[in-house]
N, C-alpha and C. Protein backbone atom coordinates (compact mmCIF):
# COMPACT_ATOMS: atom_id res chain seq x y z
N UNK A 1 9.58 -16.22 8.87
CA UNK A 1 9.06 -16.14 7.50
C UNK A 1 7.98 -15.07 7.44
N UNK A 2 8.17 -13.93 6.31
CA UNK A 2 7.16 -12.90 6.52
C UNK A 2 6.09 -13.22 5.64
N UNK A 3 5.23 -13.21 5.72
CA UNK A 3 4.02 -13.19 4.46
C UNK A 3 3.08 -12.47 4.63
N UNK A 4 2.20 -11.69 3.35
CA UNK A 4 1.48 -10.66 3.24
C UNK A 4 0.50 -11.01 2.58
N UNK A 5 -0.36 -10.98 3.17
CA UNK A 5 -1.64 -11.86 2.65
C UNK A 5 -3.06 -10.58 2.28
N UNK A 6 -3.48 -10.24 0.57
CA UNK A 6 -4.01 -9.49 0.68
C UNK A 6 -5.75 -9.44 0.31
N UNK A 7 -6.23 -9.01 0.97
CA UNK A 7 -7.84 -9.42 0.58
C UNK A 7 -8.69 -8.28 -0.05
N UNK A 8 -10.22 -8.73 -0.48
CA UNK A 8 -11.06 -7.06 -0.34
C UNK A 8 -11.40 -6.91 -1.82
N UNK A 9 -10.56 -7.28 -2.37
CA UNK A 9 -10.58 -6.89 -4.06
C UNK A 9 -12.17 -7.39 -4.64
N UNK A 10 -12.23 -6.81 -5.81
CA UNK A 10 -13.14 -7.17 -6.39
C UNK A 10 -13.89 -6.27 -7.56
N UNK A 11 -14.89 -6.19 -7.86
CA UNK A 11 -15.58 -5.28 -8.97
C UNK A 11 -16.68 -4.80 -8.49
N UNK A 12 -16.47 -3.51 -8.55
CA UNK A 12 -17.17 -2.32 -7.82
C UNK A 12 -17.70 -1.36 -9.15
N UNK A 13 -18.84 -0.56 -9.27
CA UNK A 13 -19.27 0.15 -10.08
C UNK A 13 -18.46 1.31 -9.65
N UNK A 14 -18.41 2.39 -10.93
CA UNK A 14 -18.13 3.95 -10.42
C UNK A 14 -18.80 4.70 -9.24
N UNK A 15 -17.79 4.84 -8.23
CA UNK A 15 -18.79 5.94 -6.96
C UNK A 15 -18.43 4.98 -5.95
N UNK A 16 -18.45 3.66 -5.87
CA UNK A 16 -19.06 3.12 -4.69
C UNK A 16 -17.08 2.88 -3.70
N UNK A 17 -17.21 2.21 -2.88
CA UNK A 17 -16.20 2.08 -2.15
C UNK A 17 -15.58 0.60 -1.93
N UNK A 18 -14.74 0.16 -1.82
CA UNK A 18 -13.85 -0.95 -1.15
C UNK A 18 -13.38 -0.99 -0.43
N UNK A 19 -12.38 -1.69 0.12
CA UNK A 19 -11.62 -1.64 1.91
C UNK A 19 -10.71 -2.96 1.68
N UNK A 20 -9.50 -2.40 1.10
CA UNK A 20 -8.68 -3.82 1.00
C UNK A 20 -7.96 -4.26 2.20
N UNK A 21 -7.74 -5.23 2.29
CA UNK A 21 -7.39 -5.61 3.47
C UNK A 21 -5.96 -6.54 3.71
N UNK A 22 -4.64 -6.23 4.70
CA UNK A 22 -3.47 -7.35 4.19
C UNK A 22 -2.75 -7.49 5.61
N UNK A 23 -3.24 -8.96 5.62
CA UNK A 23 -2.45 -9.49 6.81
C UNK A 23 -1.19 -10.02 6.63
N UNK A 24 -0.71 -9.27 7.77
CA UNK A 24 1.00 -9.36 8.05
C UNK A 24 1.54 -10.18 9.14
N UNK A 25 2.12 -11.55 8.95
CA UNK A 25 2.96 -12.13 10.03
C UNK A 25 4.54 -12.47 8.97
N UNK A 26 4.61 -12.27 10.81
CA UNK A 26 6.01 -13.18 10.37
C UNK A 26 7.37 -11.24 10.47
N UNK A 27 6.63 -9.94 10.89
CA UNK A 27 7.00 -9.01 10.15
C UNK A 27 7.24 -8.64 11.88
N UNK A 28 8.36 -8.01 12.42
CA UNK A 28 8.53 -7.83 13.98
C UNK A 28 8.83 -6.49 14.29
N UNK A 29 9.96 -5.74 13.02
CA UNK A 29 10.28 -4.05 13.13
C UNK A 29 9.19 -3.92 13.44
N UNK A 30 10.01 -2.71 14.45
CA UNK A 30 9.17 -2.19 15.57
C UNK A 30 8.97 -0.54 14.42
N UNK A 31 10.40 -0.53 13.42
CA UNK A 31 10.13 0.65 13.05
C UNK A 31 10.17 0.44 11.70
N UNK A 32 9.05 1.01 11.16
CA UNK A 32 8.65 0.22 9.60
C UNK A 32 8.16 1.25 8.66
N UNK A 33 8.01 0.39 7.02
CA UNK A 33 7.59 1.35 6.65
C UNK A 33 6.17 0.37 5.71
N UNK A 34 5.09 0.63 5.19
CA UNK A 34 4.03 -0.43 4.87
C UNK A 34 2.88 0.76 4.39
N UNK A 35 2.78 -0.22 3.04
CA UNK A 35 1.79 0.54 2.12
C UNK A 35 0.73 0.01 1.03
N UNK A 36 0.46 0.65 -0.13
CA UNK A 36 -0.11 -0.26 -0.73
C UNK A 36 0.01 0.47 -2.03
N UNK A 37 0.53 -0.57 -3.11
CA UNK A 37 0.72 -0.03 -4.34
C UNK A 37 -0.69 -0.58 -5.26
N UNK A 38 -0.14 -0.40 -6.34
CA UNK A 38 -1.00 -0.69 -7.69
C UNK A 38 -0.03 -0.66 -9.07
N UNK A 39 -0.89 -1.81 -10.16
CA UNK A 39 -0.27 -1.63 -11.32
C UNK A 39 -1.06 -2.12 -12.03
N UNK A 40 -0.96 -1.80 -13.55
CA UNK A 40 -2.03 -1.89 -14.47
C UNK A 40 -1.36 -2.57 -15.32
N UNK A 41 -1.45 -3.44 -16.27
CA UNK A 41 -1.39 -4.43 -17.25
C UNK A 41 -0.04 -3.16 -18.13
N UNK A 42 1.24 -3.88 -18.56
CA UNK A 42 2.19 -2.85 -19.45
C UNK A 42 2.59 -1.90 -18.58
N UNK A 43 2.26 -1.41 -17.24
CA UNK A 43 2.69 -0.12 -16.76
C UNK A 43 3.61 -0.75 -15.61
N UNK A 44 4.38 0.26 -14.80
CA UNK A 44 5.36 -0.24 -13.62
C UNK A 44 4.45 0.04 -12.41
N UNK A 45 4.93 -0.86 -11.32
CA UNK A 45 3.96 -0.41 -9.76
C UNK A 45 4.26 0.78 -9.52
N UNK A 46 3.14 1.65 -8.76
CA UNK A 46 3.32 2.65 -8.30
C UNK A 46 2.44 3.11 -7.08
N UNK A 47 3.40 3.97 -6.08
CA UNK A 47 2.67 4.08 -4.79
C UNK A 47 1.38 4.64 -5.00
N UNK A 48 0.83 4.26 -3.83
CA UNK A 48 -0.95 4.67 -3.87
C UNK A 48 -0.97 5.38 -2.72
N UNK A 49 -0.69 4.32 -1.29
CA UNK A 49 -0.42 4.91 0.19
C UNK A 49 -0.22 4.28 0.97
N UNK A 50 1.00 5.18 1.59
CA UNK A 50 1.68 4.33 2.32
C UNK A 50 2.24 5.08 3.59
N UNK A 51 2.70 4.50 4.64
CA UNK A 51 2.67 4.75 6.06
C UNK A 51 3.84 4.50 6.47
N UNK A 52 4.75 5.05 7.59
CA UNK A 52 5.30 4.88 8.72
C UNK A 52 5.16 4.58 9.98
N UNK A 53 6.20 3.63 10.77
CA UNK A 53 5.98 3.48 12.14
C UNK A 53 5.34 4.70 12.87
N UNK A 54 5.86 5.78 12.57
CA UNK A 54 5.43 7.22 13.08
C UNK A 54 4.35 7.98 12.83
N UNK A 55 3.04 6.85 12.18
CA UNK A 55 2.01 7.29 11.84
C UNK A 55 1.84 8.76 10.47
N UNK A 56 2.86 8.74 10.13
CA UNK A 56 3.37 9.45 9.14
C UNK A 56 2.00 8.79 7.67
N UNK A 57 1.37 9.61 6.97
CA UNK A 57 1.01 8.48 5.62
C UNK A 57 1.09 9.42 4.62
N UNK A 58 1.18 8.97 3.18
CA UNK A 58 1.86 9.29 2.05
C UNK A 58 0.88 9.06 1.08
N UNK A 59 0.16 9.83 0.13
CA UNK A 59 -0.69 9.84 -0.89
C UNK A 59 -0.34 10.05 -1.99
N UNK A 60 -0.82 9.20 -3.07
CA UNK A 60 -0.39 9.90 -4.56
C UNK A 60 -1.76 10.69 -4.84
N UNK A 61 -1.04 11.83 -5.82
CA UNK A 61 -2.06 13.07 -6.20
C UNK A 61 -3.69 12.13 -6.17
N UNK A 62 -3.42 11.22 -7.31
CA UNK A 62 -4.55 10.87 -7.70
C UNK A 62 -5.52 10.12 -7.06
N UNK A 63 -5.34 9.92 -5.39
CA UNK A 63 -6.33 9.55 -4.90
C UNK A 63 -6.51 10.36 -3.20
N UNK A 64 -5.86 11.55 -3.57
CA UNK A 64 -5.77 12.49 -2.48
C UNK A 64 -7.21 12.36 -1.87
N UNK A 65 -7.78 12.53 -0.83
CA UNK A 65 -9.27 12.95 -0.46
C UNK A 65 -10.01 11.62 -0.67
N UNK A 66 -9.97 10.53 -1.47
CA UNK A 66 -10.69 9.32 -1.91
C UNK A 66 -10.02 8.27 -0.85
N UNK A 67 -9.10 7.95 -0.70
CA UNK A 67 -8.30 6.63 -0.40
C UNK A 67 -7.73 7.12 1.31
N UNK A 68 -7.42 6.52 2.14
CA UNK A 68 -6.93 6.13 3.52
C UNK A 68 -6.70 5.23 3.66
N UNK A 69 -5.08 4.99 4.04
CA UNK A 69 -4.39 4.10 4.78
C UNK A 69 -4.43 3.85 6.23
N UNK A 70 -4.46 2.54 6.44
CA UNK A 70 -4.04 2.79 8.58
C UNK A 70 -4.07 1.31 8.56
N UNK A 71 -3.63 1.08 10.06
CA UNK A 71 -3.47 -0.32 10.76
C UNK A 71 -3.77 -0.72 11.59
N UNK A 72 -4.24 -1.54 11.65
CA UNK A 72 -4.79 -2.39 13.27
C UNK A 72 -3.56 -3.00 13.80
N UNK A 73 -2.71 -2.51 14.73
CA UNK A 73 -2.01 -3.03 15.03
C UNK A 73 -2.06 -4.32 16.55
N UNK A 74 -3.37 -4.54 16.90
CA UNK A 74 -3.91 -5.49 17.31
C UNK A 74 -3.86 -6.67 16.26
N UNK A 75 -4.00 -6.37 15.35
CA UNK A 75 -4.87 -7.59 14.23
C UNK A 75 -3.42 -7.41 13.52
N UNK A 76 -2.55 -6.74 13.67
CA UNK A 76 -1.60 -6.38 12.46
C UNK A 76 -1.93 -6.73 11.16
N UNK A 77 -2.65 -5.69 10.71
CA UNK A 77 -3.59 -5.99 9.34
C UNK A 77 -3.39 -4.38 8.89
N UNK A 78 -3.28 -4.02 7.71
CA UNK A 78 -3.17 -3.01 7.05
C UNK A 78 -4.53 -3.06 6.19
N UNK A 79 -4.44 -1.54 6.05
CA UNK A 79 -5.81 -1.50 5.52
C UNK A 79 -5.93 -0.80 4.52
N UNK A 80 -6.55 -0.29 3.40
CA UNK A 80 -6.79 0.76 2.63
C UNK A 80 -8.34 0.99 1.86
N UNK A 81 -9.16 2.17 2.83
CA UNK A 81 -9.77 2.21 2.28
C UNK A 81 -10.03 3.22 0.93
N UNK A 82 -10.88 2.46 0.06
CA UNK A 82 -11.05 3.09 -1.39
C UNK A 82 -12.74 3.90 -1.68
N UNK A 83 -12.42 5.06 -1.69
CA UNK A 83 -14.21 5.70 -1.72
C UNK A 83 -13.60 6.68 -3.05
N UNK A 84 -14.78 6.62 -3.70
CA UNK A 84 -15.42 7.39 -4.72
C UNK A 84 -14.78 7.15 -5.88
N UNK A 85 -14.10 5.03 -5.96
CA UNK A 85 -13.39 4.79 -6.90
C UNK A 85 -14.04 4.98 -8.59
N UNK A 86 -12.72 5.44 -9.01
CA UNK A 86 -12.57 5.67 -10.54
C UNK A 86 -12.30 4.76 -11.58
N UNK A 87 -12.71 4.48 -12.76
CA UNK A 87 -12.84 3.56 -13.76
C UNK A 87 -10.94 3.48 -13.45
N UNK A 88 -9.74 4.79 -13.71
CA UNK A 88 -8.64 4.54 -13.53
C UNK A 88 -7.97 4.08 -12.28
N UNK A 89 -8.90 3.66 -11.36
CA UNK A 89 -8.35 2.72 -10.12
C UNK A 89 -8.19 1.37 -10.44
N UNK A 90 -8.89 0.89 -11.44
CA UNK A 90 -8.51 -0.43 -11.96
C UNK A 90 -6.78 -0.67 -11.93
N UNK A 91 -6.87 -1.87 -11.21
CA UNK A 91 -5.27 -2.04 -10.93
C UNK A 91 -5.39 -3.10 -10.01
N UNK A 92 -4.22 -4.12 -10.23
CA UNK A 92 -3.88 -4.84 -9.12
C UNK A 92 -3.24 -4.44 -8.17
N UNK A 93 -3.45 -4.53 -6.70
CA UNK A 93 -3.60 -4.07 -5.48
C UNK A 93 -2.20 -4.84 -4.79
N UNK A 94 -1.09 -3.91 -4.28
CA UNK A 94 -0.26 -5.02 -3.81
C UNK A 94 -0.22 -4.29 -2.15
N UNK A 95 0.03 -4.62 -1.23
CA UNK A 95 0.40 -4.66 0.00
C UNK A 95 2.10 -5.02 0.11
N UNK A 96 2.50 -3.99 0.65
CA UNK A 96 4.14 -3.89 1.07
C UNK A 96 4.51 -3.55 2.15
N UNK A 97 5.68 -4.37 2.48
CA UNK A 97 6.31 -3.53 3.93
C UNK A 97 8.01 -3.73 4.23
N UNK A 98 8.49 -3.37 4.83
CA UNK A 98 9.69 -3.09 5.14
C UNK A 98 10.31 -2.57 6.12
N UNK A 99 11.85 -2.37 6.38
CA UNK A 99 12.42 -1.81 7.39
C UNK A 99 13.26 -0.98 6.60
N UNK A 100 13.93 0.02 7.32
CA UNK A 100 15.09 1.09 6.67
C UNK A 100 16.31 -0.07 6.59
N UNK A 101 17.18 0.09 4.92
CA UNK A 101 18.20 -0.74 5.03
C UNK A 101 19.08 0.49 5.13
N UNK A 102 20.37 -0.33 5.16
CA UNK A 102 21.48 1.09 4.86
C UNK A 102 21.65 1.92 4.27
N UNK A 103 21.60 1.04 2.61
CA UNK A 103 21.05 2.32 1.33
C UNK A 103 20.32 3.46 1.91
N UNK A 104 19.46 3.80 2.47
CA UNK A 104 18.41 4.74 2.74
C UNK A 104 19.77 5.60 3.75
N UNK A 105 19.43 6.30 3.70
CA UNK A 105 20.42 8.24 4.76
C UNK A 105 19.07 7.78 5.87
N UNK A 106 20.13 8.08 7.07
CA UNK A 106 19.07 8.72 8.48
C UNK A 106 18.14 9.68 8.24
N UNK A 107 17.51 10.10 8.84
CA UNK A 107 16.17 11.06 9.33
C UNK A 107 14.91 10.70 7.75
N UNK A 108 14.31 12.02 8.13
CA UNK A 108 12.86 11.76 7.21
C UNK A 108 13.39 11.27 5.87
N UNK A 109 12.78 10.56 5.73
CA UNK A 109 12.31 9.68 4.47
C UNK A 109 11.55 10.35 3.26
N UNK A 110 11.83 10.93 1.87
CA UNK A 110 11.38 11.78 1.06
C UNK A 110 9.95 10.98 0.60
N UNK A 111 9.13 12.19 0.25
CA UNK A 111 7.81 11.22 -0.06
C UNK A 111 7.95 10.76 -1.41
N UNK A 112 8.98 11.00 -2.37
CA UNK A 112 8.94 10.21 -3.65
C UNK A 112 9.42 9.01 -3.05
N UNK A 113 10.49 8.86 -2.32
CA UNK A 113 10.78 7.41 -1.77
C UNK A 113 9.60 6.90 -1.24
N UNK A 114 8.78 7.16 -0.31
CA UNK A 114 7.59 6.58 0.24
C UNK A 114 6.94 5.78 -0.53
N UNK A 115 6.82 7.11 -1.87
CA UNK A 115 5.51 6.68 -2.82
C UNK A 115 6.27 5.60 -4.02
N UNK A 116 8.09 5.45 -4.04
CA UNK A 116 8.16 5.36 -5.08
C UNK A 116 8.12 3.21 -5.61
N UNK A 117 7.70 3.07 -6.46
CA UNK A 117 7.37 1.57 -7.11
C UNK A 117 8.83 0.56 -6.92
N UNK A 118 8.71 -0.31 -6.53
CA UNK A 118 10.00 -1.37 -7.05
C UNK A 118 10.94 -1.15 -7.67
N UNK A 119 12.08 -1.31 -7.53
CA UNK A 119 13.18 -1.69 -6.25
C UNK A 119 13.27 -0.60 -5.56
N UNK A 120 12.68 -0.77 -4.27
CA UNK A 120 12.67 -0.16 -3.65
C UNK A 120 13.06 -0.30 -1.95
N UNK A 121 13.96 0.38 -1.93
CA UNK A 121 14.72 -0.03 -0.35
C UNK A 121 14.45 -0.26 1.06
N UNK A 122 13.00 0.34 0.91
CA UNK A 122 12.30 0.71 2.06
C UNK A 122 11.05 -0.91 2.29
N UNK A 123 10.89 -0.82 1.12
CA UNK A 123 9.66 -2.50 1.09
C UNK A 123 10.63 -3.52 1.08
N UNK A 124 10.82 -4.51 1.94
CA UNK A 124 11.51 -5.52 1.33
C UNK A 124 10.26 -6.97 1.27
N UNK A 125 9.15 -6.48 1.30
CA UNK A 125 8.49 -7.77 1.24
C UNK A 125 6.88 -7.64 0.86
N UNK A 126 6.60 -8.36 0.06
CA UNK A 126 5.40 -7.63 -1.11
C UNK A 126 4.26 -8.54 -1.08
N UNK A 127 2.90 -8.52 -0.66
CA UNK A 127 1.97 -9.82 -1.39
C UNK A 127 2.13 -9.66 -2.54
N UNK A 128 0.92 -10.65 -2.61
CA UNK A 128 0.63 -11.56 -3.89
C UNK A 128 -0.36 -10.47 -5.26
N UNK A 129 -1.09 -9.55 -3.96
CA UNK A 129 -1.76 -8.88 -4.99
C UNK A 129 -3.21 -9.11 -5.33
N UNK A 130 -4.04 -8.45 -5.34
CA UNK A 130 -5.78 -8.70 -5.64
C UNK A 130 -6.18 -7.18 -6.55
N UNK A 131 -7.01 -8.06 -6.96
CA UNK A 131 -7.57 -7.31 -8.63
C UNK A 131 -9.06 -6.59 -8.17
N UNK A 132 -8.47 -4.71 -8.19
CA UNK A 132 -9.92 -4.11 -8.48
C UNK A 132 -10.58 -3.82 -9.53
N UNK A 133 -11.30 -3.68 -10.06
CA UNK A 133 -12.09 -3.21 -11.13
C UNK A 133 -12.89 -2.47 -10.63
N UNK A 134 -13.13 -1.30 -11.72
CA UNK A 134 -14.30 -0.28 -11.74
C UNK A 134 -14.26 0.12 -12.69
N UNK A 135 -16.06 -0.12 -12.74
CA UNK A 135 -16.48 0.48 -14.24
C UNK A 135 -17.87 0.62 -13.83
């Protein structure tokens, strides 16, 4: 049984930083893919950043230089930290991960696929989700 358990959230002023945090059991691919989206009230999820077994990671424009992904793969805990968040980072925070299914073609993986929101072939298993605010 996989479950994705995500923490960290909360309400932060403009400027300051967060560090969300999402523990993963139950999850064994050795070769994976695990990230962290966002979505805002009326809008669809959409990638934020997200990673490969191959240490590969994937940014959307809008938090290029601000945001870092990585993993403790001791703790198997995913991480994302958030610096120099923006009033438009407000969003619920989801943690995802997955294995390559068939749908997906061999070799590199396109970064709109990386980055791209639900249904998506590459995540097959999603938390629950935690709420940032900034203002």
């Amino acid at each position: 049984h996989v479950q994705l358990v995500e923490s960290g959230g909360g309400s932060v002023q403009i400027g300051e930083s967060l560090r969300l945090s999402c523990a993963i059991s139950g999850f064994t691919s050795r070769a994976y893919f695990m990230g962290w989206f966002r979505q805002e009230p009326g809008k669809e999820r959409e990638g934020v950043a997200t990673m490969d077994s191959d240490g590969n990671t994937f940014y959307a424009d809008s938090v290029k230089g601000r945001f870092t992904v990585s993993k403790d793969n001791a703790r198997n805990t995913l991480y994302l930290q958030m610096d120099s968040l923006k009033v438009e980072d407000t969003a619920i925070y989801y943690c995802a991960a997955g294995s390559r299914q068939s749908s997906v073609a061999p070799g590199p993986v396109p970064e709109r696929l990386m980055l791209r929101g639900p249904p998506n072939p590459l995540y097959n298993y999603w938390g629950q989700g935690t709420q940032v605010t900034v203002s």
